[in-house]
Each structure stands twice: as structure tokens, then as C-alpha cells.
Protein backbone atom coordinates (compact mmCIF):
# COMPACT_ATOMS: atom_id res chain seq x y z
CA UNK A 1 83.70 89.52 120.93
CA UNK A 2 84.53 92.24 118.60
CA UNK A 3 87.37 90.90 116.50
CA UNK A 4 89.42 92.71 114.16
CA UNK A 5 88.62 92.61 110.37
CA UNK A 6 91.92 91.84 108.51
CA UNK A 7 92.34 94.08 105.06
CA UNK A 8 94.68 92.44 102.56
CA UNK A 9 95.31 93.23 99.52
CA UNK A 10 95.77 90.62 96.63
CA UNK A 11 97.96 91.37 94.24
CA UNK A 12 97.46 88.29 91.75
CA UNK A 13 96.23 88.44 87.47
CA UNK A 14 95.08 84.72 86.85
CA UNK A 15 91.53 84.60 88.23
CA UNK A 16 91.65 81.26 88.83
CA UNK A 17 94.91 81.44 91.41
CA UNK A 18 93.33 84.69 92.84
CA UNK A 19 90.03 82.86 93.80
CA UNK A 20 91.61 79.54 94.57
CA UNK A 21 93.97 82.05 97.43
CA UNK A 22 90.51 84.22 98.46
CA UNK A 23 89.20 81.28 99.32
CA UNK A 24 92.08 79.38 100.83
CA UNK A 25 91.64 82.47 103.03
CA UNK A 26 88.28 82.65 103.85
CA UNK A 27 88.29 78.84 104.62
CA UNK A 28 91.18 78.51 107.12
CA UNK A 29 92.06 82.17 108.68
CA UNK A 30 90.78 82.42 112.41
CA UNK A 31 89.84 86.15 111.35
CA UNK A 32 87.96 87.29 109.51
CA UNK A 33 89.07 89.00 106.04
CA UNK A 34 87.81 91.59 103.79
CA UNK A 35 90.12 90.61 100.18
CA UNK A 36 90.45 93.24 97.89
CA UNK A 37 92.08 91.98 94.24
CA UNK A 38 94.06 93.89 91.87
CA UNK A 39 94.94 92.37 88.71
CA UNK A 40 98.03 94.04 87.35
CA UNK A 41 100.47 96.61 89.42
CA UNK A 42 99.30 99.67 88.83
CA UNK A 43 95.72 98.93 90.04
CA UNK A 44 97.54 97.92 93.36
CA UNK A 45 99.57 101.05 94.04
CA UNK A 46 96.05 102.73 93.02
CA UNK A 47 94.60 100.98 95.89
CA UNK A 48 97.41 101.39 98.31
CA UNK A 49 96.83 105.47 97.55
CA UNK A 50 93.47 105.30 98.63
CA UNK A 51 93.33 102.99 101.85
CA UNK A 52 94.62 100.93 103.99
CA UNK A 53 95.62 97.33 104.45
CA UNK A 54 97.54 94.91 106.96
CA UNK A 55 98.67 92.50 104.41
CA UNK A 56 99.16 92.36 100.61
CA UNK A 57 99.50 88.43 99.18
CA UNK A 58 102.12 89.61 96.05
CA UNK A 59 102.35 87.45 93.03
CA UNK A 60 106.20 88.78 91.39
CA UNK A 61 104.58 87.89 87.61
CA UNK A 62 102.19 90.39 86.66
CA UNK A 63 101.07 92.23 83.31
CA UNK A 64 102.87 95.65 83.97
CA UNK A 65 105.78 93.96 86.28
CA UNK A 66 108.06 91.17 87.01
CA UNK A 67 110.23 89.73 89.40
CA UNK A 68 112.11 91.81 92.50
CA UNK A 69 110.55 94.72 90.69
CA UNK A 70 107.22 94.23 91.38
CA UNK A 71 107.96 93.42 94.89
CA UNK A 72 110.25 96.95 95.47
CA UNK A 73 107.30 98.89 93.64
CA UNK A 74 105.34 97.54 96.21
CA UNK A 75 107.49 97.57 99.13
CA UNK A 76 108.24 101.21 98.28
CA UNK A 77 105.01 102.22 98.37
CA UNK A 78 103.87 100.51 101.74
CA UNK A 79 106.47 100.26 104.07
CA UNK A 80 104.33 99.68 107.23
CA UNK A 81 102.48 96.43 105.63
CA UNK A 82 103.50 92.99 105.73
CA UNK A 83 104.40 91.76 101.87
CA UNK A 84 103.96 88.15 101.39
CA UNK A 85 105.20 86.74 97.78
CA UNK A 86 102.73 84.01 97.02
CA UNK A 87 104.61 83.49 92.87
CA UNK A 88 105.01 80.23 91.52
CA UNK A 89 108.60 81.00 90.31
CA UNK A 90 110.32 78.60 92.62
CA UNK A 91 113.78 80.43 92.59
CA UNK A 92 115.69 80.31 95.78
CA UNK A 93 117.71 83.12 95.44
CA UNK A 94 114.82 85.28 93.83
CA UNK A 95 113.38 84.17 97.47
CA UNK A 96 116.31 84.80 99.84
CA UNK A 97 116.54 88.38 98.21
CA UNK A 98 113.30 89.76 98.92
CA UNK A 99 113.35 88.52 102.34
CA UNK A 100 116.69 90.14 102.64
CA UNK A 101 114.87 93.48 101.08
CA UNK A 102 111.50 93.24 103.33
CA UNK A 103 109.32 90.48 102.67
CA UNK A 104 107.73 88.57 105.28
CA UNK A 105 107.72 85.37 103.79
CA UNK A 106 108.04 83.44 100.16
CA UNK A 107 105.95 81.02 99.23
CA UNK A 108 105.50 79.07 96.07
CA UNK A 109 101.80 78.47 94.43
CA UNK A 110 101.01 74.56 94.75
CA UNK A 111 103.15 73.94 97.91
CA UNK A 112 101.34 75.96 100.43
CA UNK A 113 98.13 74.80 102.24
CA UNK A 114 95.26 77.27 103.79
CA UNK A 115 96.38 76.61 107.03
CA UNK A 116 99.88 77.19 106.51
CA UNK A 117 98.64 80.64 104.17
CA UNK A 118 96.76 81.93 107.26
CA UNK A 119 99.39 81.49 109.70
CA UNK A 120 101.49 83.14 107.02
CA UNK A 121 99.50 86.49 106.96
CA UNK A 122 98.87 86.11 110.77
CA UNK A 123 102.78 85.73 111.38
CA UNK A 124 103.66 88.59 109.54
CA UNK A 125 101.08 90.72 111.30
CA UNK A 126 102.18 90.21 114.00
CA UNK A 127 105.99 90.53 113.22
CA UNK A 128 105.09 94.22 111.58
CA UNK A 129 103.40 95.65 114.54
CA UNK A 130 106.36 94.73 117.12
CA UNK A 131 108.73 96.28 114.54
CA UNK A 132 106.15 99.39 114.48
CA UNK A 133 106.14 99.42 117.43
CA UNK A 134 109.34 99.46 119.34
């Protein structure tokens, strides 16, 4: 069976939480996943110029950005991909608003397991392409 390669893009500066979420996805999605990182926001909208992805894993604290900011920069730029915050700032109405403004789901760093990560990404896959397409 020829199954589809899932692109996401990683949008994450501490090494250590970027590899600790590549290989929370590696271990538990049922696809299989070709990760790109970017470390800061600017590399990401670089990457977003030049290809494609069905996901991007956002963290809202970055070096050049913060907060609903980063995640509008981001949204702005990709409209047709599935954002998922994955930030450890555990602020509910931080969360409620960029669902209400186009995330796909919220999710704070240390309460999340690879399981519930992949289904996550897979979820909001899924959700994008039945918007897309109706």
C-alpha cells in the first residue's frame, strides 16, 4: 500500500522540545512523516514560500515573535494548512482566541502524549480537507 507521506512543518526554537515533538511523532503517528524544523519565524514563512505542507506544530514563543502574533503571521501566510499551537503558555483565553481565529487545536507542552499529538495532526487533516473541499 502506497500511503501518503505527511509534511509538517515545526515551528519550535528549544532543540530539546523540537526533538522530544519529532520524535513523539515519529513514534506514535500511523503515517508516516517527513518533519521539517524552523527555529525562529522568519525561517518558517521562508519555508512556507518555498513548499508545501499539511500541518505546521506552532510554538506562540519564538525569537522574532510572540503570542497571537506569531500564530496570525502564520495563519496569514497558509490559510489552507492545519495550525496546531503546541506552546507551553497555558492561558485559556490566549487558547480560545486562536481557535476562534483558525487554529485547529491548542495544546500545552507537558500535558499532551504521542498518541494524543498524532491524532491531533491527523484530526486536523482531516477537518481542513472537508472545509477545502465543500
Amino acid at each position: 500500500m502506497n500511503e501518503k507521506i505527511i509534511k509538517c512543518l515545526l515551528v519550535e526554537d528549544n532543540p530539546i522540545d523540537a526533538k522530544l515533538v519529532e520524535a513523539m511523532l515519529l513514534k506514535a503517528s500511523s503515517h508516516q512523516m517527513d518533519i521539517l524544523s524552523a527555529k525562529n519565524l522568519q525561517d518558517a514563512l521562508g519555508l512556507l514560500d518555498k513548499q508545501y505542507f499539511d500541518v505546521i506544530v506552532l510554538d506562540l514563543r519564538l525569537p522574532d515573535s510572540d503570542g497571537i502574533d506569531t500564530f496570525r503571521k502564520i495563519y496569514r501566510k497558509a490559510l489552507k494548512i492545519p495550525v496546531i499551537i503546541l506552546t507551553a503558555i497555558d492561558d485559556e483565553s490566549l487558547a480560545i482566541q486562536t481557535i476562534k481565529e483558525g487554529a485547529q487545536d491548542y495544546i500545552i507542552k507537558g500535558q499532551i502524549n504521542e498518541r494524543q499529538l498524532a491524532q491531533s495532526i491527523s484530526f486536523a487533516i482531516a477537518r481542513m480537507h472537508l472545509k477545502n473541499d465543500s
